[in-house]
C-alpha atoms as a PDB file:
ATOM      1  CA  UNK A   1       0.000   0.000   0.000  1.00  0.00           C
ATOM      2  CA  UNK A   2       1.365   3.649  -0.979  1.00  0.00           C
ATOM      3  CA  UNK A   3       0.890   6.522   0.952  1.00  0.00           C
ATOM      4  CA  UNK A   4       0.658   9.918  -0.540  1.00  0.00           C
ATOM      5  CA  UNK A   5       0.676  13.776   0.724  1.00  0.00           C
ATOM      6  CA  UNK A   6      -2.079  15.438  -0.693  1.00  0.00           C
ATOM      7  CA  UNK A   7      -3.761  18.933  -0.562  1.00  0.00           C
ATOM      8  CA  UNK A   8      -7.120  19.774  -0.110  1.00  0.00           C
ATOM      9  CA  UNK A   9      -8.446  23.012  -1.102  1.00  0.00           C
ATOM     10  CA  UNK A  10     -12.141  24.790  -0.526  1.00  0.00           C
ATOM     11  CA  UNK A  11     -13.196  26.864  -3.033  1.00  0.00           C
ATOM     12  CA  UNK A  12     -16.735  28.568  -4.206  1.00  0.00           C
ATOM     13  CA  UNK A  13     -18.827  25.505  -3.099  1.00  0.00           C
ATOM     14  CA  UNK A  14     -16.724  22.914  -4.231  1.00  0.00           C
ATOM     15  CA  UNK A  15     -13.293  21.212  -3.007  1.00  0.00           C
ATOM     16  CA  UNK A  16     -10.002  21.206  -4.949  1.00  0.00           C
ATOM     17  CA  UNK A  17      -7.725  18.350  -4.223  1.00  0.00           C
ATOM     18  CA  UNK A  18      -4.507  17.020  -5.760  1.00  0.00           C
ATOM     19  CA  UNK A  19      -1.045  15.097  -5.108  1.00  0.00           C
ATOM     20  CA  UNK A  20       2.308  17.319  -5.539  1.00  0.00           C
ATOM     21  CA  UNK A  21       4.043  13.988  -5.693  1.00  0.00           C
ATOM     22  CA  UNK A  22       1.888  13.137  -9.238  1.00  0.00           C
ATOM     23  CA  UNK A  23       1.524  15.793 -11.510  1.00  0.00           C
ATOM     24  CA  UNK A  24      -2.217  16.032 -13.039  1.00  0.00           C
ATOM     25  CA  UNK A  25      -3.594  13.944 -10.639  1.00  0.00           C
ATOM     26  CA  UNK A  26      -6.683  16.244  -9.264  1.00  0.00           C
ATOM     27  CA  UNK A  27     -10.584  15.836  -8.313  1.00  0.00           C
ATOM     28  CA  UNK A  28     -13.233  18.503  -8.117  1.00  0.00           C
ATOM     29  CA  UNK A  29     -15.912  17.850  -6.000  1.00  0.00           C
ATOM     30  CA  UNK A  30     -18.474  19.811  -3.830  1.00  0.00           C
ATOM     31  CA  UNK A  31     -17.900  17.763  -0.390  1.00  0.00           C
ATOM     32  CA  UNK A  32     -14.307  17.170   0.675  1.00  0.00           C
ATOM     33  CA  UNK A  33     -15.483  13.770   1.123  1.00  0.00           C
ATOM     34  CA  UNK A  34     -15.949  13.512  -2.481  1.00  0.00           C
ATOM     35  CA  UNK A  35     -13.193  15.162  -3.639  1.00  0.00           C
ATOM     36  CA  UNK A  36     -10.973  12.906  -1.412  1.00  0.00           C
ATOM     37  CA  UNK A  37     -12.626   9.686  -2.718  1.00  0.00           C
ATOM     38  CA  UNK A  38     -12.607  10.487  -6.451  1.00  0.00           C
ATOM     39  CA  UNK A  39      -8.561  11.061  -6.441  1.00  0.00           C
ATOM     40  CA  UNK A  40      -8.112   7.544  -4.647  1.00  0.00           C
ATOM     41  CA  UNK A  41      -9.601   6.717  -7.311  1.00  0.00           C
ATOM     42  CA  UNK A  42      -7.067   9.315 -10.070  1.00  0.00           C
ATOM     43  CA  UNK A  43      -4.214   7.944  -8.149  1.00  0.00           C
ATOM     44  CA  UNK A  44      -4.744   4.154  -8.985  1.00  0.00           C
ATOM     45  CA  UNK A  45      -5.430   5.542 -12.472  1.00  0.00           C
ATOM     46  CA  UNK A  46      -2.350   7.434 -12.592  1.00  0.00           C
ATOM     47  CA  UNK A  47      -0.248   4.117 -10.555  1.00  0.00           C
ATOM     48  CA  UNK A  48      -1.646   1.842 -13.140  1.00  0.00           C
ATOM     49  CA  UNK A  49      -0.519   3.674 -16.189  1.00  0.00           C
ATOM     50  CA  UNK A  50       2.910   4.683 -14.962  1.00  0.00           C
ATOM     51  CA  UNK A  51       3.350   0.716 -14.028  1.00  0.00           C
ATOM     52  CA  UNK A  52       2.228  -0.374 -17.892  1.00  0.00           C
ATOM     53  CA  UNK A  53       4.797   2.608 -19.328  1.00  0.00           C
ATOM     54  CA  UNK A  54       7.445   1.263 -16.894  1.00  0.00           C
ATOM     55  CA  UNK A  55       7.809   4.721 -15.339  1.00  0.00           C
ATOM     56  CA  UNK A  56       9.274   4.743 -12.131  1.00  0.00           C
ATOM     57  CA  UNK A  57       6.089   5.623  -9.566  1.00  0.00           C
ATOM     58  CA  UNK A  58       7.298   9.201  -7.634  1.00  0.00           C
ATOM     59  CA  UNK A  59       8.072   9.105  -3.683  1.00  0.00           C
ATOM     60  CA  UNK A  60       5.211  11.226  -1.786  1.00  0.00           C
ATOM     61  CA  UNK A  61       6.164  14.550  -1.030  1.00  0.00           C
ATOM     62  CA  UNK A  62       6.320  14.832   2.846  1.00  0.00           C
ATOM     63  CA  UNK A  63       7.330  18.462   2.992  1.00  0.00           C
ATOM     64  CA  UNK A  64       4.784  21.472   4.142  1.00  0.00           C
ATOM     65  CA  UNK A  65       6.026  24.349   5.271  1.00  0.00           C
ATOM     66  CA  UNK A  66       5.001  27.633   6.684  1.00  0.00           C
ATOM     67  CA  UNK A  67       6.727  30.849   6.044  1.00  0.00           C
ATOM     68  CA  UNK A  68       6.049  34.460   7.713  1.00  0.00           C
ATOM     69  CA  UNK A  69       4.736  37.035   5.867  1.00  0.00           C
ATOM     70  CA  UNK A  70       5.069  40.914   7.502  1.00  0.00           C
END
C-alpha cells in the first residue's frame, strides 16, 4: 500500500484536491469527502498507467512548510 501527501483546497462551493508527488492527478468535487474519494480513485489511475509505461512511480512529497509574511 502507498501513501501519498495530498492537498485539499475549498473553493466557491466545491473542493479542490490534488497530489504534488503526481503531476495532473486532481478531483473537483463539492464535499471534501468527495473530492478525497474520487482522487483515490485518479491515483490508482495514474499508478496503473505509470506501471504499464514502466515509469518509475514518484516518492510522496512529505514536505509542508510555513513561512512568515510581515
Amino acid at each position: 500500500m502507498a501513501r501519498y501527501t495530498v492537498v485539499v483546497e475549498q473553493g466557491d462551493g466545491e473542493f479542490f484536491a490534488y497530489v504534488p508527488a503526481l503531476p495532473g492527478c486532481t478531483s473537483v468535487r463539492q464535499t471534501r469527502g468527495q473530492a478525497l474519494d474520487n482522487l483515490v480513485d485518479a491515483i490508482h489511475l495514474i499508478l496503473g498507467y505509470l506501471a504499464e509505461q514502466g515509469i518509475p512511480v514518484p516518492d510522496s512529497v512529505e514536505t509542508i512548510a510555513q513561512v512568515e509574511v510581515d
